[in-house]
C-alpha atoms as a PDB file:
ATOM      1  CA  UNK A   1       0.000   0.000   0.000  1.00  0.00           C
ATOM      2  CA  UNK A   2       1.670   3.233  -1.079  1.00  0.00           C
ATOM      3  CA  UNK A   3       1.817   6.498   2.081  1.00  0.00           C
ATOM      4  CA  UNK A   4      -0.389   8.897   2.701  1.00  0.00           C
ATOM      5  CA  UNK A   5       2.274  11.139   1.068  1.00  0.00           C
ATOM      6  CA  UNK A   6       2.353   9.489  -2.129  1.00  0.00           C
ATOM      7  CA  UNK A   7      -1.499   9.239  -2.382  1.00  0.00           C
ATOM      8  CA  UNK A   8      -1.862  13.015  -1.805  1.00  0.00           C
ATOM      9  CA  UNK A   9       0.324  13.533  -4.803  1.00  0.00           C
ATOM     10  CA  UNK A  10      -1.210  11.618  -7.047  1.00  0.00           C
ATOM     11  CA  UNK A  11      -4.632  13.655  -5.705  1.00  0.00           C
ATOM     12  CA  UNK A  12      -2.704  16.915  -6.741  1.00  0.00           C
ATOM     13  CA  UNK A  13      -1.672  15.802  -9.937  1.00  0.00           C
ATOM     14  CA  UNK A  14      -4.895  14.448 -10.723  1.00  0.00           C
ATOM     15  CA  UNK A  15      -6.856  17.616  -9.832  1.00  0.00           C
ATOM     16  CA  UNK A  16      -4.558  19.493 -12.012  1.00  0.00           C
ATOM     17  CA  UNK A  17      -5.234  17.095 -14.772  1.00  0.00           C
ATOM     18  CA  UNK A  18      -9.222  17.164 -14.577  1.00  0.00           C
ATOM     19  CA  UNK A  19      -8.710  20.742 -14.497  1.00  0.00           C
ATOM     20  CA  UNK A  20      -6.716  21.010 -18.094  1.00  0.00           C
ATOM     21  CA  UNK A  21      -9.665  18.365 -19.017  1.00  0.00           C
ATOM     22  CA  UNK A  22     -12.756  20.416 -18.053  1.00  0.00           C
ATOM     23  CA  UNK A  23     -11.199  23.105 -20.365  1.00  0.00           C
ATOM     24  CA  UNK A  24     -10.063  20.463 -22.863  1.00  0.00           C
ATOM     25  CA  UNK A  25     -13.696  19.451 -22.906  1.00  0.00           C
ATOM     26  CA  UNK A  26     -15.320  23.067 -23.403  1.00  0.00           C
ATOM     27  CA  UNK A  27     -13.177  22.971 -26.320  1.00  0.00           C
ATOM     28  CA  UNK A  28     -14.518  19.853 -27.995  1.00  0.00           C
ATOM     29  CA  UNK A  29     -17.108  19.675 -30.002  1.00  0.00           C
ATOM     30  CA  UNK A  30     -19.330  16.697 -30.713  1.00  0.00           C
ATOM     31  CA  UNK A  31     -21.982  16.302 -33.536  1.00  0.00           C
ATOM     32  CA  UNK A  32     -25.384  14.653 -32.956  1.00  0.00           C
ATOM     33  CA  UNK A  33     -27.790  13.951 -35.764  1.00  0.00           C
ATOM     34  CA  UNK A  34     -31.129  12.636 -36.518  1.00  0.00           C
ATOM     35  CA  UNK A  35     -33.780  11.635 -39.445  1.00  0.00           C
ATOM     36  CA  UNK A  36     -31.158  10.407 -41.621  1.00  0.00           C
ATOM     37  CA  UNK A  37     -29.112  13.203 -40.711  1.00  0.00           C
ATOM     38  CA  UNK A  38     -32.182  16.114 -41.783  1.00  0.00           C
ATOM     39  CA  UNK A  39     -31.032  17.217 -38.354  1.00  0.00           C
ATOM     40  CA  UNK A  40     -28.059  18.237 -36.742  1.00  0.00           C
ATOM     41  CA  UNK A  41     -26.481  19.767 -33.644  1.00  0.00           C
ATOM     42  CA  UNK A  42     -23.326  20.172 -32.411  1.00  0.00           C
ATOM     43  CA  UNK A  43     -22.332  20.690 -28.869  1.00  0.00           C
ATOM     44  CA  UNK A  44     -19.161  21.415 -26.754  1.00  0.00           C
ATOM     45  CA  UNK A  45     -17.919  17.792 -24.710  1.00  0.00           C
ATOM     46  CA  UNK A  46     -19.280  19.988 -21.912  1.00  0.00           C
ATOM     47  CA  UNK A  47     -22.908  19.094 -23.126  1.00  0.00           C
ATOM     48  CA  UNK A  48     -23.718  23.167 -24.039  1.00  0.00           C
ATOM     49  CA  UNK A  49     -25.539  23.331 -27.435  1.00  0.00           C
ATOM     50  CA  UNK A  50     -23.611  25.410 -29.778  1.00  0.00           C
ATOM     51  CA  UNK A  51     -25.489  25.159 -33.412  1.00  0.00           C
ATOM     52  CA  UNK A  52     -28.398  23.474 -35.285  1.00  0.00           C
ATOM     53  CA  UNK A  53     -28.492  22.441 -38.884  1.00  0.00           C
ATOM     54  CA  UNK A  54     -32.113  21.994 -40.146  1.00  0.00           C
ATOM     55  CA  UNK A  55     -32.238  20.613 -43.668  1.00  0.00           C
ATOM     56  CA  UNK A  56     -34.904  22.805 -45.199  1.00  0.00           C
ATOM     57  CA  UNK A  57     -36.926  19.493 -46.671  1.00  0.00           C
ATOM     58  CA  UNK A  58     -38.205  19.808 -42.903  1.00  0.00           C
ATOM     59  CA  UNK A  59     -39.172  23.505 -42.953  1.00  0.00           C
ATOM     60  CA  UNK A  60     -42.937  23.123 -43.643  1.00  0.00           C
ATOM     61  CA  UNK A  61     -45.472  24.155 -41.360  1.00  0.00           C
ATOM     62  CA  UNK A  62     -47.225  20.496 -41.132  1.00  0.00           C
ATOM     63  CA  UNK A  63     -44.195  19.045 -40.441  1.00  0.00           C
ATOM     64  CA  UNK A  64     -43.495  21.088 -37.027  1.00  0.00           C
ATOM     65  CA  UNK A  65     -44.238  18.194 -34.652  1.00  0.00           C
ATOM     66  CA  UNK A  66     -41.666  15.887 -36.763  1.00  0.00           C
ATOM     67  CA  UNK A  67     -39.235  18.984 -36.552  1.00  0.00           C
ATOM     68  CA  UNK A  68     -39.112  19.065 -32.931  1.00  0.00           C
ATOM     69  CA  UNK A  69     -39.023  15.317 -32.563  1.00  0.00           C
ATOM     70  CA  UNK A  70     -35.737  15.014 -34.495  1.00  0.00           C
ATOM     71  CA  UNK A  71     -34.146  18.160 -32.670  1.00  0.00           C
ATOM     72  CA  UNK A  72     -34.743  16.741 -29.188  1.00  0.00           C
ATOM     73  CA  UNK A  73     -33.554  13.548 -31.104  1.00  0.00           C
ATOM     74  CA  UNK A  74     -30.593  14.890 -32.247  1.00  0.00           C
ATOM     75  CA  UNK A  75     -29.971  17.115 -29.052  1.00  0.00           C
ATOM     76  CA  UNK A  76     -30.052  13.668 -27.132  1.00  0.00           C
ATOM     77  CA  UNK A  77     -27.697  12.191 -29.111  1.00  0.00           C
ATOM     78  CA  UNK A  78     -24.755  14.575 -29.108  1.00  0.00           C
ATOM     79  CA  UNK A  79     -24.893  14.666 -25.595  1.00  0.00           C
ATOM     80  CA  UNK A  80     -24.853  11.122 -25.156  1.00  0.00           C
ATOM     81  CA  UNK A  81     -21.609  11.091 -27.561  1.00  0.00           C
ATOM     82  CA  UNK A  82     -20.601  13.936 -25.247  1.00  0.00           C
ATOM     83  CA  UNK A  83     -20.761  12.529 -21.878  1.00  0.00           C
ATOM     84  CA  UNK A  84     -19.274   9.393 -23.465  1.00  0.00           C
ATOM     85  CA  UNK A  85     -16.273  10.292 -24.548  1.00  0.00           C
ATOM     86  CA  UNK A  86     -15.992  12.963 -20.902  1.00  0.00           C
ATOM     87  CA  UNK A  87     -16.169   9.368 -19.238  1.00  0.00           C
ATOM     88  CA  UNK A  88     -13.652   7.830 -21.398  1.00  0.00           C
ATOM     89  CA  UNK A  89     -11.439  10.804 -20.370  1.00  0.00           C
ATOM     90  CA  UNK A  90     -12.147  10.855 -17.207  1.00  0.00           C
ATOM     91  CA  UNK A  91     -10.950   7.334 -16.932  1.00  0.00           C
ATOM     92  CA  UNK A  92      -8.011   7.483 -18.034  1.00  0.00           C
ATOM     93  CA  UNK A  93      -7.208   9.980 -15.734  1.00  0.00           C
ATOM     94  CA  UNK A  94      -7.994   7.853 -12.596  1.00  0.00           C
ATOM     95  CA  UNK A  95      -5.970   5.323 -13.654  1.00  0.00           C
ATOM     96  CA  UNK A  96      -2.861   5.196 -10.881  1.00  0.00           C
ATOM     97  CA  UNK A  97      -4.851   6.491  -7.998  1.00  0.00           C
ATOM     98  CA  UNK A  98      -6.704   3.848  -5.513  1.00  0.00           C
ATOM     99  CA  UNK A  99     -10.068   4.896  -5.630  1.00  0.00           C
ATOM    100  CA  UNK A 100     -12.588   2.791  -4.025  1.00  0.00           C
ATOM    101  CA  UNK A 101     -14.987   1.048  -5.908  1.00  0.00           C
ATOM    102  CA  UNK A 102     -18.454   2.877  -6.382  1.00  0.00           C
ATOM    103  CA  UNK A 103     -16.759   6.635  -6.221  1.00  0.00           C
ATOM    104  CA  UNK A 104     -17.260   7.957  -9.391  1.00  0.00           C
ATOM    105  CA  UNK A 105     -15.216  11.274 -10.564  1.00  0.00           C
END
């Protein structure tokens, strides 16, 4: 079992490193789409909606419902992509400190 002295290092360094990675993932970007790709968003890794791309097929007034549908769709599925590839990171961080099982960064 490593000292206390060691662990709290490791702690340091990796609070410095999820640091540099919340910025790293403001940065990113990450593209959800929907309806065949009719719709798209992109959003930061951060999971903060940045643009939408409406194919203008979809731009009819009886077809607002359907619209909406494929936004939220497409919404849900950057984020999911986002916080996907934050866990991924996030793992990799974690990797030399002893973290007990269940704790979740």
């Amino acid at each position: 079992m490593k000292n206390l002295t060691d662990i709290m290092k490791q702690a340091r360094a990796l609070q410095s490193k999820m640091e540099g990675l919340q910025v790293e993932l403001e940065a990113l970007e990450v593209e959800g789409a929907s309806g065949g790709g009719l719709v798209r968003v992109a959003m930061t890794g951060k999971g903060v909606l940045k643009r939408v791309a409406i194919d203008p097929s979809l731009m009819k007034a009886e077809e607002r419902e359907i619209l909406e549908d494929l936004i939220v769709a497409a919404s849900n599925d950057a984020k999911a992509k986002a916080e996907k590839l934050a866990a991924e990171k996030m793992q990799g961080l974690a990797g030399g400190l002893p973290i007990p099982p269940g704790f979740g960064l």
